[in-house]
PDB file of N, CA and C in Angstrom:
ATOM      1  N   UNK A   1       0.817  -1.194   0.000  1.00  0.00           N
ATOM      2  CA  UNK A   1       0.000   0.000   0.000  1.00  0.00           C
ATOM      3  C   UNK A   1       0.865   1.265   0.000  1.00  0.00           C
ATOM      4  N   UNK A   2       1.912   1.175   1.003  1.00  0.00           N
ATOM      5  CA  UNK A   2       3.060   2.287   0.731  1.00  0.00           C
ATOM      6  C   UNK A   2       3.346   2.966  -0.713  1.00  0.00           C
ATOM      7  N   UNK A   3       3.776   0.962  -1.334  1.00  0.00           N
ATOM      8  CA  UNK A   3       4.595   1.637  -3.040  1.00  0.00           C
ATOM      9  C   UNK A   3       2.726   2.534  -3.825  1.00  0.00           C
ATOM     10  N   UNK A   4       2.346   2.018  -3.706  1.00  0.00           N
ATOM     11  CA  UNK A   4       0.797   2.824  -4.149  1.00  0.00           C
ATOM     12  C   UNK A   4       0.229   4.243  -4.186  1.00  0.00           C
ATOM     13  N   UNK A   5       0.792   4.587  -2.625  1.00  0.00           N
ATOM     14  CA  UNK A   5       0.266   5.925  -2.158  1.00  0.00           C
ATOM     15  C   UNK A   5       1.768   6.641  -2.813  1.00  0.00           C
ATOM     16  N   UNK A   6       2.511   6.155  -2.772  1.00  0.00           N
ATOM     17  CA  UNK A   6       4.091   7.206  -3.583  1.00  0.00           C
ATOM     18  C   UNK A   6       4.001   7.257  -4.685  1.00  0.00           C
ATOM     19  N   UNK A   7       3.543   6.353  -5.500  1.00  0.00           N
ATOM     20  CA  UNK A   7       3.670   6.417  -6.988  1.00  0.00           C
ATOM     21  C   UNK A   7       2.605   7.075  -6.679  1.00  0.00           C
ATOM     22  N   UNK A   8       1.339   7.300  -6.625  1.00  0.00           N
ATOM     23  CA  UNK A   8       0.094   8.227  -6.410  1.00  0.00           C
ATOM     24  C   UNK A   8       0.814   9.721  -6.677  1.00  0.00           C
ATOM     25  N   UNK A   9       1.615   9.972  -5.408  1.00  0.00           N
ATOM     26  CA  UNK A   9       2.002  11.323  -4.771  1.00  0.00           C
ATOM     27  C   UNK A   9       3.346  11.657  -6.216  1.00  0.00           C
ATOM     28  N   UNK A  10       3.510  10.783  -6.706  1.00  0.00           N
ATOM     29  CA  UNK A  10       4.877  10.894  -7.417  1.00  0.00           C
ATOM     30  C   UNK A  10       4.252  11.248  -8.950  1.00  0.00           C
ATOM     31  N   UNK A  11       2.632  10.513  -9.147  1.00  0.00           N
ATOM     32  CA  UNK A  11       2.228  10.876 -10.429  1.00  0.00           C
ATOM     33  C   UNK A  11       1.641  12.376 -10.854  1.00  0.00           C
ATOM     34  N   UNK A  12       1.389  12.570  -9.294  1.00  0.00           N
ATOM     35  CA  UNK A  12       0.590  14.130  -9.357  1.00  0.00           C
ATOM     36  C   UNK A  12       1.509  14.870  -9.556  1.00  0.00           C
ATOM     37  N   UNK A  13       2.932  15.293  -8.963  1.00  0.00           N
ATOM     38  CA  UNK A  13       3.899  15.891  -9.351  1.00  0.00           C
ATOM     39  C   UNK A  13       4.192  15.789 -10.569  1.00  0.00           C
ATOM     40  N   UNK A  14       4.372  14.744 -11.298  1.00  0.00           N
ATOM     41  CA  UNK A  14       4.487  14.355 -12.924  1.00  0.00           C
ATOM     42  C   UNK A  14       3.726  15.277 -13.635  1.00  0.00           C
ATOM     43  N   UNK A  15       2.482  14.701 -13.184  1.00  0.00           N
ATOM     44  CA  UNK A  15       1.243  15.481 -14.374  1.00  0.00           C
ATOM     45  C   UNK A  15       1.656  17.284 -14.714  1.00  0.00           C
ATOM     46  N   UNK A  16       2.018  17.320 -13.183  1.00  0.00           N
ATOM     47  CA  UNK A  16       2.111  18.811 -13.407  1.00  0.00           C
ATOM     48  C   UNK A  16       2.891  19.290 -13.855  1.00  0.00           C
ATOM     49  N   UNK A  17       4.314  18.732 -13.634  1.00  0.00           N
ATOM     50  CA  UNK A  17       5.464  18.949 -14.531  1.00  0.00           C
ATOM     51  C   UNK A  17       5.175  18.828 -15.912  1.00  0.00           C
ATOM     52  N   UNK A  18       4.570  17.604 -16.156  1.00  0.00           N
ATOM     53  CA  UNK A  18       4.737  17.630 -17.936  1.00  0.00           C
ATOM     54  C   UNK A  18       3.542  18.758 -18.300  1.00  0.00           C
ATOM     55  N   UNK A  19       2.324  18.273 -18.167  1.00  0.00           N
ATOM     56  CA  UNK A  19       1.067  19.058 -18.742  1.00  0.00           C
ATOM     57  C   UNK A  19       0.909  20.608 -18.218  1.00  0.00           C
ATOM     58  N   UNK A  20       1.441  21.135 -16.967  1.00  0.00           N
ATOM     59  CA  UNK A  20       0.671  21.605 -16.210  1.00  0.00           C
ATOM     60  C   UNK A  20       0.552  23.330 -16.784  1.00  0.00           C
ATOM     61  N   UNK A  21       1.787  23.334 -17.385  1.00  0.00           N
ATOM     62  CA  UNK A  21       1.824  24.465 -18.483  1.00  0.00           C
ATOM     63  C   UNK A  21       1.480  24.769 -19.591  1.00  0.00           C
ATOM     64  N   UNK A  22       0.501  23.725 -19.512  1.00  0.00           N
ATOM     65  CA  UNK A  22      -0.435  23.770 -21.164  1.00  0.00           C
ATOM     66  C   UNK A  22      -1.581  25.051 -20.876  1.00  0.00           C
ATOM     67  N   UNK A  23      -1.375  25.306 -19.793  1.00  0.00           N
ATOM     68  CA  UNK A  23      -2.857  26.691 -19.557  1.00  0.00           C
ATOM     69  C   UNK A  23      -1.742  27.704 -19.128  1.00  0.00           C
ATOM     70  N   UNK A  24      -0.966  28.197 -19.096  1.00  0.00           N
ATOM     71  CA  UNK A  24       0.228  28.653 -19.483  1.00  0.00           C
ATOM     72  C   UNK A  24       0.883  29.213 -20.852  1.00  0.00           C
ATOM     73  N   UNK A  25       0.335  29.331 -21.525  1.00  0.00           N
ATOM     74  CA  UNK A  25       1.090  29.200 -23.194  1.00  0.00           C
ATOM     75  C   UNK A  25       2.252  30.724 -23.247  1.00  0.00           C
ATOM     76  N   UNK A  26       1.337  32.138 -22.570  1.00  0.00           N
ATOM     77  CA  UNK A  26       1.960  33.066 -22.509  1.00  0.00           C
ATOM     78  C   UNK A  26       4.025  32.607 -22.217  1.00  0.00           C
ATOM     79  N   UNK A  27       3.906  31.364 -20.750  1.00  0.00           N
ATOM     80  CA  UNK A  27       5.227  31.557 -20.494  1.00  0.00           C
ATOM     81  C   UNK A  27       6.289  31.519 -21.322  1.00  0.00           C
ATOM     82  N   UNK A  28       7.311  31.763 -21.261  1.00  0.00           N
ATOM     83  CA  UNK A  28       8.274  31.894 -21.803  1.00  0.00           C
ATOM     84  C   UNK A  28       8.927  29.667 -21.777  1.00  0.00           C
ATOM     85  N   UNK A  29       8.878  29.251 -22.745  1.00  0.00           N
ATOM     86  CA  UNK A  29       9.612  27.879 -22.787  1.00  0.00           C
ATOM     87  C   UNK A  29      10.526  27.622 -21.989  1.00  0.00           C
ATOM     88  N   UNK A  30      11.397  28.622 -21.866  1.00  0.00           N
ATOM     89  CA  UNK A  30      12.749  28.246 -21.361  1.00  0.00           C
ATOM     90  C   UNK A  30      12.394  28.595 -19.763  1.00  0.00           C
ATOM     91  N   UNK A  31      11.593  29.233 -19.422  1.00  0.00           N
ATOM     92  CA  UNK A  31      11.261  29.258 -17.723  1.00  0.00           C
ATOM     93  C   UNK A  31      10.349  27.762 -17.210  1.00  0.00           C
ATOM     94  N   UNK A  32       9.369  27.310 -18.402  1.00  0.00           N
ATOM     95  CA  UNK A  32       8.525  26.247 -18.464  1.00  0.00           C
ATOM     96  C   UNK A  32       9.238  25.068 -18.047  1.00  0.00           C
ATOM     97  N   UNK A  33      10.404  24.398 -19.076  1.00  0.00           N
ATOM     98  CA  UNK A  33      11.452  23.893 -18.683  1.00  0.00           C
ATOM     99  C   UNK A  33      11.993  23.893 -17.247  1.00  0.00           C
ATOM    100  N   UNK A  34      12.849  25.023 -16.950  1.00  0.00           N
ATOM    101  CA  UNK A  34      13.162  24.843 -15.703  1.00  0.00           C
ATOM    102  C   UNK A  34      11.780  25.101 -14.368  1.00  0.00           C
ATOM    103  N   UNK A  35      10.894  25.442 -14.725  1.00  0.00           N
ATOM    104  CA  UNK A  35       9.880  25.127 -13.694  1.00  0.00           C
ATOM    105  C   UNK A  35       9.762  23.706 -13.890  1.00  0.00           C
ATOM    106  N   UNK A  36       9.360  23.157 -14.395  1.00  0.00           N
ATOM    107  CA  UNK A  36       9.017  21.386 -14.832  1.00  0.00           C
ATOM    108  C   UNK A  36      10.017  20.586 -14.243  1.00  0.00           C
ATOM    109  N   UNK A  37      11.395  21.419 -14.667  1.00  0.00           N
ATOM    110  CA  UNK A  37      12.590  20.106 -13.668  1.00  0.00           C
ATOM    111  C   UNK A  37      12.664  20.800 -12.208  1.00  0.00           C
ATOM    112  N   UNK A  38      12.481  21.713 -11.878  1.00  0.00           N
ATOM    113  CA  UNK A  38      11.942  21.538 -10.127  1.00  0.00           C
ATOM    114  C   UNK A  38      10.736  21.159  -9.846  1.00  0.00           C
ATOM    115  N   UNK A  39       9.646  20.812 -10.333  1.00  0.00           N
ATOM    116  CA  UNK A  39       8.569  20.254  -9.676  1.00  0.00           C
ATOM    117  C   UNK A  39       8.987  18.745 -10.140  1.00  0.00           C
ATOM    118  N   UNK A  40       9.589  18.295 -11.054  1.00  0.00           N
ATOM    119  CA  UNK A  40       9.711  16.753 -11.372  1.00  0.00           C
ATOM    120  C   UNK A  40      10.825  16.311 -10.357  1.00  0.00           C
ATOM    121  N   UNK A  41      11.560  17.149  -9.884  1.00  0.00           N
ATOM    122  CA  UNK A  41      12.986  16.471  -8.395  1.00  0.00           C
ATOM    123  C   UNK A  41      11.555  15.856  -7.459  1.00  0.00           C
ATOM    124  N   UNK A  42      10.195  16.864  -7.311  1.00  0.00           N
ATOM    125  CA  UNK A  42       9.512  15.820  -5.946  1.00  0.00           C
ATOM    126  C   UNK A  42       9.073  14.948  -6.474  1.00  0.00           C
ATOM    127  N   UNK A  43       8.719  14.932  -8.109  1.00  0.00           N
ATOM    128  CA  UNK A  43       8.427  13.649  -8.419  1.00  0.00           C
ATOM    129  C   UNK A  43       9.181  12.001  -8.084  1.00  0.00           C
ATOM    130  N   UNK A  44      10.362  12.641  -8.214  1.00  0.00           N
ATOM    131  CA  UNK A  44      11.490  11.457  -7.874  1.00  0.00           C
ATOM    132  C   UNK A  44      11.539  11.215  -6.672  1.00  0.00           C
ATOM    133  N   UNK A  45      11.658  12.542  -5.792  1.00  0.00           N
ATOM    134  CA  UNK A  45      11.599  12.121  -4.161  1.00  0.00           C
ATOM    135  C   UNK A  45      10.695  11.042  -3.754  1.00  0.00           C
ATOM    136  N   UNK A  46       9.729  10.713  -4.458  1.00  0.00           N
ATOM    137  CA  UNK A  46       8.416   9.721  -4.220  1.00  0.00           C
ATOM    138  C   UNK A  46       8.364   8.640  -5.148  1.00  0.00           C
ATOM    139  N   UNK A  47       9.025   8.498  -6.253  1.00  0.00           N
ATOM    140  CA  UNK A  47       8.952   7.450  -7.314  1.00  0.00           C
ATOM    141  C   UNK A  47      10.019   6.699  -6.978  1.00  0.00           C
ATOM    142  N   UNK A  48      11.593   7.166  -6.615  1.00  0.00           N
ATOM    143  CA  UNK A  48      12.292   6.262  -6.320  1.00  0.00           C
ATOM    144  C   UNK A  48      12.013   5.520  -5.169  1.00  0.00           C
ATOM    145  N   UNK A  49      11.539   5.736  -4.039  1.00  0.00           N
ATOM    146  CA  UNK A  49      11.535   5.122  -2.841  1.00  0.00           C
ATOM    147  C   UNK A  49      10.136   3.922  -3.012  1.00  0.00           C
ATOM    148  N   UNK A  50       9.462   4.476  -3.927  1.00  0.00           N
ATOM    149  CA  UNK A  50       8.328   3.764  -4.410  1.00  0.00           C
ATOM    150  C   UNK A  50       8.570   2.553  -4.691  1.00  0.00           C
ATOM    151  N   UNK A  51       9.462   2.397  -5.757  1.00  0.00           N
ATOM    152  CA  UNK A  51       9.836   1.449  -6.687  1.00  0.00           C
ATOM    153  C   UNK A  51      10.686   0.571  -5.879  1.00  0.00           C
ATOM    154  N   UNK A  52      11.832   1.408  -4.881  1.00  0.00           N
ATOM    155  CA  UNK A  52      12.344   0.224  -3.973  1.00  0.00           C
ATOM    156  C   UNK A  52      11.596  -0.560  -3.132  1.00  0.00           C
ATOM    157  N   UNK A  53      10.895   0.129  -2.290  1.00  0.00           N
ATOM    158  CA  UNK A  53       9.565  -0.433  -1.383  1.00  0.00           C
ATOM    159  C   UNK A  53       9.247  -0.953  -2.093  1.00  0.00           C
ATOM    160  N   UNK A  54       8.603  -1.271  -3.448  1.00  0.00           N
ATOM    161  CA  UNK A  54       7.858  -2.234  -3.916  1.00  0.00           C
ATOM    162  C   UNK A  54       8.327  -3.286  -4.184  1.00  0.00           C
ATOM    163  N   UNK A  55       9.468  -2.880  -4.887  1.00  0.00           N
ATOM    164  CA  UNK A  55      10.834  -4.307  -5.608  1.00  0.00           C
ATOM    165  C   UNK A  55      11.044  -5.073  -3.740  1.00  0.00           C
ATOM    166  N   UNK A  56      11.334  -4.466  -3.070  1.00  0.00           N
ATOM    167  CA  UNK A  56      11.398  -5.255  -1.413  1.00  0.00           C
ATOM    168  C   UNK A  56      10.450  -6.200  -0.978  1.00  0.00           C
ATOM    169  N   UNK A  57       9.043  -5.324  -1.656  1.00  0.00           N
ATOM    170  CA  UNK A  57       7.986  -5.912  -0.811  1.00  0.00           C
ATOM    171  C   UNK A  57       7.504  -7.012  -1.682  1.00  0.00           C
ATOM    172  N   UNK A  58       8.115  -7.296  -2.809  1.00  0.00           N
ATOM    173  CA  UNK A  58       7.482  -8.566  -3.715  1.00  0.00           C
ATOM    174  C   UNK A  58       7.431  -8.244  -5.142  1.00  0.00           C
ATOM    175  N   UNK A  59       7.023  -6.840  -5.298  1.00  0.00           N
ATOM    176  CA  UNK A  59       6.954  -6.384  -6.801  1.00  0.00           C
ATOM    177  C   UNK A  59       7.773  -6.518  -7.672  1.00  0.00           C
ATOM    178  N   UNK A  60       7.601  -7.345  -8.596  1.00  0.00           N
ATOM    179  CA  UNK A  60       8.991  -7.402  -9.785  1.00  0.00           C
ATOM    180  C   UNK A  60       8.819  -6.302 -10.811  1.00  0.00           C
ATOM    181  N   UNK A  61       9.834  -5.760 -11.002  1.00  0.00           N
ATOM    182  CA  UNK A  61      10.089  -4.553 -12.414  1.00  0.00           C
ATOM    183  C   UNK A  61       8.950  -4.612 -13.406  1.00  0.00           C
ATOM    184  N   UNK A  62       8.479  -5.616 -13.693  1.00  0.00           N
ATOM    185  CA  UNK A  62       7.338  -5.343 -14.678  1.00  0.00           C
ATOM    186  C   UNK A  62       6.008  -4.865 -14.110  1.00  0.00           C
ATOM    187  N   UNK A  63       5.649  -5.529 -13.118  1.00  0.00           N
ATOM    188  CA  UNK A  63       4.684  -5.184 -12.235  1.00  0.00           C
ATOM    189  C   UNK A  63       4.689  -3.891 -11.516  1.00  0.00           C
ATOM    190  N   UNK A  64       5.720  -3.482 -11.141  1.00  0.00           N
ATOM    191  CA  UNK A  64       6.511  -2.009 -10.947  1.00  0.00           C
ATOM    192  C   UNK A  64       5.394  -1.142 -11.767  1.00  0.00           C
ATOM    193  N   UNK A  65       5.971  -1.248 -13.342  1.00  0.00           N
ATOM    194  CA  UNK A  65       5.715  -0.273 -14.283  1.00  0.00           C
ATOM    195  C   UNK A  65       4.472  -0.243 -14.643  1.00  0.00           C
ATOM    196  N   UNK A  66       4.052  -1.267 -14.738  1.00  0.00           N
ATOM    197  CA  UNK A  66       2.520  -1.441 -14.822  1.00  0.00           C
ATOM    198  C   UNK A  66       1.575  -1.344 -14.146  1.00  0.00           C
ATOM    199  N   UNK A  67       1.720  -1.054 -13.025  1.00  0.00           N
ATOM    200  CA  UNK A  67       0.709  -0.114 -12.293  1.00  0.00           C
ATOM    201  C   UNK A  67       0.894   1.153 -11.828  1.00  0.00           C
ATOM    202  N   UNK A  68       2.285   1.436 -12.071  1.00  0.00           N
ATOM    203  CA  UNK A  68       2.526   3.210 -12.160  1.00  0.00           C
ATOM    204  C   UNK A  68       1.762   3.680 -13.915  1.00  0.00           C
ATOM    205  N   UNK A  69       1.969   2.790 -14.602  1.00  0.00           N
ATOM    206  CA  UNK A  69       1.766   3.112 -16.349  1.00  0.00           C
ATOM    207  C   UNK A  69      -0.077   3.503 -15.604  1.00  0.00           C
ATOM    208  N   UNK A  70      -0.971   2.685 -14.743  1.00  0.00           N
ATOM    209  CA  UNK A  70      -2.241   3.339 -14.247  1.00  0.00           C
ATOM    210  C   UNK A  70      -2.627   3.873 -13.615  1.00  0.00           C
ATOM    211  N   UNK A  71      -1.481   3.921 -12.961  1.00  0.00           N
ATOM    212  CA  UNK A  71      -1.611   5.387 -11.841  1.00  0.00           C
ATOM    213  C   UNK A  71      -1.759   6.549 -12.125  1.00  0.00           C
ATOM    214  N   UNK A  72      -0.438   6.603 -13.187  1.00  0.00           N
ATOM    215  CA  UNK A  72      -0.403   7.991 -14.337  1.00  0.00           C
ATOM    216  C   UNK A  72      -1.751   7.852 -15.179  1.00  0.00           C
ATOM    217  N   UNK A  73      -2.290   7.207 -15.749  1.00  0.00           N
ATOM    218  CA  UNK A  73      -3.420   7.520 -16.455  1.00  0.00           C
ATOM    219  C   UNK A  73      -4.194   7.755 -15.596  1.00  0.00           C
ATOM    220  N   UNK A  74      -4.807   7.014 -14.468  1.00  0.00           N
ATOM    221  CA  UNK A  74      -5.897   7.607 -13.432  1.00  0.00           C
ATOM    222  C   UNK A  74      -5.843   9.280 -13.280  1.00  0.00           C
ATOM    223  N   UNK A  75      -4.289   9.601 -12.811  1.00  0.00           N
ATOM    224  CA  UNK A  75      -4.160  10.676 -12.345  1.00  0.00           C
ATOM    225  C   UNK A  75      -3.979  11.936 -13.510  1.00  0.00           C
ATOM    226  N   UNK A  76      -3.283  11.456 -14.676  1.00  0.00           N
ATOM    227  CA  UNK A  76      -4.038  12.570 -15.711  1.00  0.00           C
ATOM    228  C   UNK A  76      -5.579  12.575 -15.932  1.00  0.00           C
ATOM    229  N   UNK A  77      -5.940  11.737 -16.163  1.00  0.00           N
ATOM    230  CA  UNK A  77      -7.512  11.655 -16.200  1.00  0.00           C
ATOM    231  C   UNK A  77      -8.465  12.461 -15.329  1.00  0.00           C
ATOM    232  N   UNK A  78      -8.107  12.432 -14.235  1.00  0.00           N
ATOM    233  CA  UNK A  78      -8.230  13.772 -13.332  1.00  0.00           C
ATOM    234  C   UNK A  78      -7.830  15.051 -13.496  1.00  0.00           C
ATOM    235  N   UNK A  79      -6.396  15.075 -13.583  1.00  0.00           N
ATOM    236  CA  UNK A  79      -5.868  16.220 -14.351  1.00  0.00           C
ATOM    237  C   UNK A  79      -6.749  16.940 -15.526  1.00  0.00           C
ATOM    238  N   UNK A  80      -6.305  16.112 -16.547  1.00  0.00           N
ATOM    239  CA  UNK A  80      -7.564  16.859 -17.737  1.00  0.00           C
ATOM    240  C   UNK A  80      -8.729  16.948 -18.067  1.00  0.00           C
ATOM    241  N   UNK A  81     -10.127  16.497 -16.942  1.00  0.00           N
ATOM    242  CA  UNK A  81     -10.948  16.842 -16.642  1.00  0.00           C
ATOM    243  C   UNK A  81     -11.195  18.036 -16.012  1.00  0.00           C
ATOM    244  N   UNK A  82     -10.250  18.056 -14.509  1.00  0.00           N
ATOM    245  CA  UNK A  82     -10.557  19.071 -13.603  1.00  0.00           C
ATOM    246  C   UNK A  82      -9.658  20.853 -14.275  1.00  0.00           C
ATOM    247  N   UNK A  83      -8.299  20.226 -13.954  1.00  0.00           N
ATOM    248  CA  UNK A  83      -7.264  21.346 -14.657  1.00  0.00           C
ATOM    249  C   UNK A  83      -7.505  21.745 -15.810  1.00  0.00           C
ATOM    250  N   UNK A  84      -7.111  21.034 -17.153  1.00  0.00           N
ATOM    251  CA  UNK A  84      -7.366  21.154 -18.370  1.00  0.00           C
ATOM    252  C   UNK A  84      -8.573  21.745 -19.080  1.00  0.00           C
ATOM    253  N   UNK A  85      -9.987  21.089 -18.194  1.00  0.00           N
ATOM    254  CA  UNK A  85     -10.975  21.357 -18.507  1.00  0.00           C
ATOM    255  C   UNK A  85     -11.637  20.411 -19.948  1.00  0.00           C
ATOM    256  N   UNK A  86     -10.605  19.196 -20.121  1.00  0.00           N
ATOM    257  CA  UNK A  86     -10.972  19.030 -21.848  1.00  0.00           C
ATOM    258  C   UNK A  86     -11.964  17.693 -20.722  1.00  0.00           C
ATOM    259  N   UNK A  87     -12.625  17.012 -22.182  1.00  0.00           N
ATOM    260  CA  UNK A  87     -13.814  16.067 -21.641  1.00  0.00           C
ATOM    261  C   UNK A  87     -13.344  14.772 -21.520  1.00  0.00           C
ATOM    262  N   UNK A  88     -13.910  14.189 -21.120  1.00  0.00           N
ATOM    263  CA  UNK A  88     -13.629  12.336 -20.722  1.00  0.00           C
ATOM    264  C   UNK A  88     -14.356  11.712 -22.295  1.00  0.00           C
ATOM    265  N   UNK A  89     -13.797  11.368 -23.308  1.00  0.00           N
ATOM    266  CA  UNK A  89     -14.627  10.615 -24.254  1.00  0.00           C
ATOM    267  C   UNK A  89     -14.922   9.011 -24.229  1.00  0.00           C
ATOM    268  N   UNK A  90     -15.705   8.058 -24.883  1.00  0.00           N
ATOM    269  CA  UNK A  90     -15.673   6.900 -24.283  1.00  0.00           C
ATOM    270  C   UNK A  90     -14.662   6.010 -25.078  1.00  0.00           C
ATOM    271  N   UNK A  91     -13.821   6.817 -25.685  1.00  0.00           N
ATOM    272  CA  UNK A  91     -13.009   5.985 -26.683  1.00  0.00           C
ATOM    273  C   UNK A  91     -11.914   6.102 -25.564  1.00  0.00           C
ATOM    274  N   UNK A  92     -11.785   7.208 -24.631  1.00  0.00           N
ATOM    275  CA  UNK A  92     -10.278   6.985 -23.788  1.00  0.00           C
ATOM    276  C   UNK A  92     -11.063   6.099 -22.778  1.00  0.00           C
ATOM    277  N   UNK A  93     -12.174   5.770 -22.015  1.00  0.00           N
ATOM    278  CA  UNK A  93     -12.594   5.054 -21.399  1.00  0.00           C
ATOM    279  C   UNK A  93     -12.370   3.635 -21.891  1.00  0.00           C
ATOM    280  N   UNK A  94     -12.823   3.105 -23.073  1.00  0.00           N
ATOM    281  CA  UNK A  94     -12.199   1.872 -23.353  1.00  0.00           C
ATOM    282  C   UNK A  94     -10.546   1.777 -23.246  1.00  0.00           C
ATOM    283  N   UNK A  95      -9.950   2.157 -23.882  1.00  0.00           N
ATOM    284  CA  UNK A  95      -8.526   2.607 -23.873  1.00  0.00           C
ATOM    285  C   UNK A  95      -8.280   2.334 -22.490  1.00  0.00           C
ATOM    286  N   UNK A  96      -8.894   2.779 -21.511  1.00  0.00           N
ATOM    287  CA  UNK A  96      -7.974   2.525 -19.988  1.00  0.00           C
ATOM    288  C   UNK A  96      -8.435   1.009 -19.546  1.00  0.00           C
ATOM    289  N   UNK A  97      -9.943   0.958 -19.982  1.00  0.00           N
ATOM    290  CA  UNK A  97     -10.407  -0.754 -19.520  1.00  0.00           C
ATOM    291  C   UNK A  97      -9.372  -1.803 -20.104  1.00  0.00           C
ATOM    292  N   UNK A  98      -8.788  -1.553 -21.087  1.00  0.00           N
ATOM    293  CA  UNK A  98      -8.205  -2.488 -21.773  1.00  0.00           C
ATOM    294  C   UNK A  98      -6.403  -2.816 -21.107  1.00  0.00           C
ATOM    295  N   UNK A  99      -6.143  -1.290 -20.542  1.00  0.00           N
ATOM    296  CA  UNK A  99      -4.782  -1.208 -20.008  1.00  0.00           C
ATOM    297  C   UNK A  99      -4.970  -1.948 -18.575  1.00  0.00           C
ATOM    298  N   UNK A 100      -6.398  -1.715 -18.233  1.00  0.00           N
ATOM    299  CA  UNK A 100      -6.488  -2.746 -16.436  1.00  0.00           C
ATOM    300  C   UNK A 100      -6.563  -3.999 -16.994  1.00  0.00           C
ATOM    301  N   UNK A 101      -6.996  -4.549 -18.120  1.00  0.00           N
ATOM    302  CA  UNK A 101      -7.201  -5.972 -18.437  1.00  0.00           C
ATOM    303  C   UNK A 101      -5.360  -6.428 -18.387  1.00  0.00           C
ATOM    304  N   UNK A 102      -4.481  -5.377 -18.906  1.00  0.00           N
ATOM    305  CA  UNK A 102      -3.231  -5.707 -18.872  1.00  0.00           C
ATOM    306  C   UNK A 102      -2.946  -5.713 -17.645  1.00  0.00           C
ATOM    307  N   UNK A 103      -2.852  -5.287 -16.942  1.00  0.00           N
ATOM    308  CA  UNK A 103      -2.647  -5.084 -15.458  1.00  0.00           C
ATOM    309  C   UNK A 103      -3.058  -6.377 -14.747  1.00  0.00           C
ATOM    310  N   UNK A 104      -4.555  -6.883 -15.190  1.00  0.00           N
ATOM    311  CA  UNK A 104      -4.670  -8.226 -13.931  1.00  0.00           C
ATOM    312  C   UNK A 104      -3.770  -9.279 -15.078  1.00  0.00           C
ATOM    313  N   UNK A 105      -3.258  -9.424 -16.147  1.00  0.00           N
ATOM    314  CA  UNK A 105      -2.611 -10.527 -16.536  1.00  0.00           C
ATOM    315  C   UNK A 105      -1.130 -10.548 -15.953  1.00  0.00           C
ATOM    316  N   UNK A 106      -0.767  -9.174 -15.845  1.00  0.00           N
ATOM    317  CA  UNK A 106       0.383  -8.903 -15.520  1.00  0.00           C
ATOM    318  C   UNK A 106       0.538  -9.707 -13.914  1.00  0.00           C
ATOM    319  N   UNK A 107      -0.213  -9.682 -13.452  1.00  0.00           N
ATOM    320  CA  UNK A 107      -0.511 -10.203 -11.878  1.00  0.00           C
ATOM    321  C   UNK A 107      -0.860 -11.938 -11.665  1.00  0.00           C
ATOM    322  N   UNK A 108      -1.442 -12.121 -13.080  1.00  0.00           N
ATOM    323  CA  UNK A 108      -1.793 -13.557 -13.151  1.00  0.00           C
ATOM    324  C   UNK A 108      -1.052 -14.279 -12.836  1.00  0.00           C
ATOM    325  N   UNK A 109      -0.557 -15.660 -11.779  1.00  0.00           N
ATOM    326  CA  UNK A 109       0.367 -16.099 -12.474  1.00  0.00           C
ATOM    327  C   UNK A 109       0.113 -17.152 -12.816  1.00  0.00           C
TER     328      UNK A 109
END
């Protein structure tokens, strides 16, 4: 539950780093940039410790990535509803059902 709630805390920092200057356009690129690599250092503060806790607690590297790969979509998905403002269509809704179908095989054993 630990590696879960960090990659969580580690994806929200992400989102914002990559996307978060898309409602932004005025800024200047080159400030965008270096804003993005200081909000992405807390991303790491929480993704690396994530990934060890998890690799410790049983998680193998693939399993790792594959439920951060839905964490990050959960948590943009939020992102570009709430922030962004753009809409939820049902073509990205299938699109994510299909990435959890990867997810429980990934777990299958």
């Amino acid at each position: 539950m630990r590696t879960i709630l960090l990659l969580l805390v580690s994806n929200v920092f992400m989102t914002f780093a990559w996307y978060g200057h898309l409602k932004h356009t005025g800024v200047p690129l080159w400030k965008v940039v270096l804003i993005s690599w200081g909000i992405a250092f807390f991303e790491y503060c929480f993704m690396v410790p994530a990934n060890r806790l998890g690799y410790m607690e049983g998680f193998n590297g693939f399993q790792l990535k594959m439920v951060q790969e839905v964490i990050t979509l959960t948590v943009f998905c939020v992102f570009a509803i709430f922030f962004l403002k753009e809409p939820l269509r049902w073509n990205y809704l299938v699109s994510f059902s299909l990435l959890l179908g990867a997810v429980y095989f990934m777990f299958k054993k």
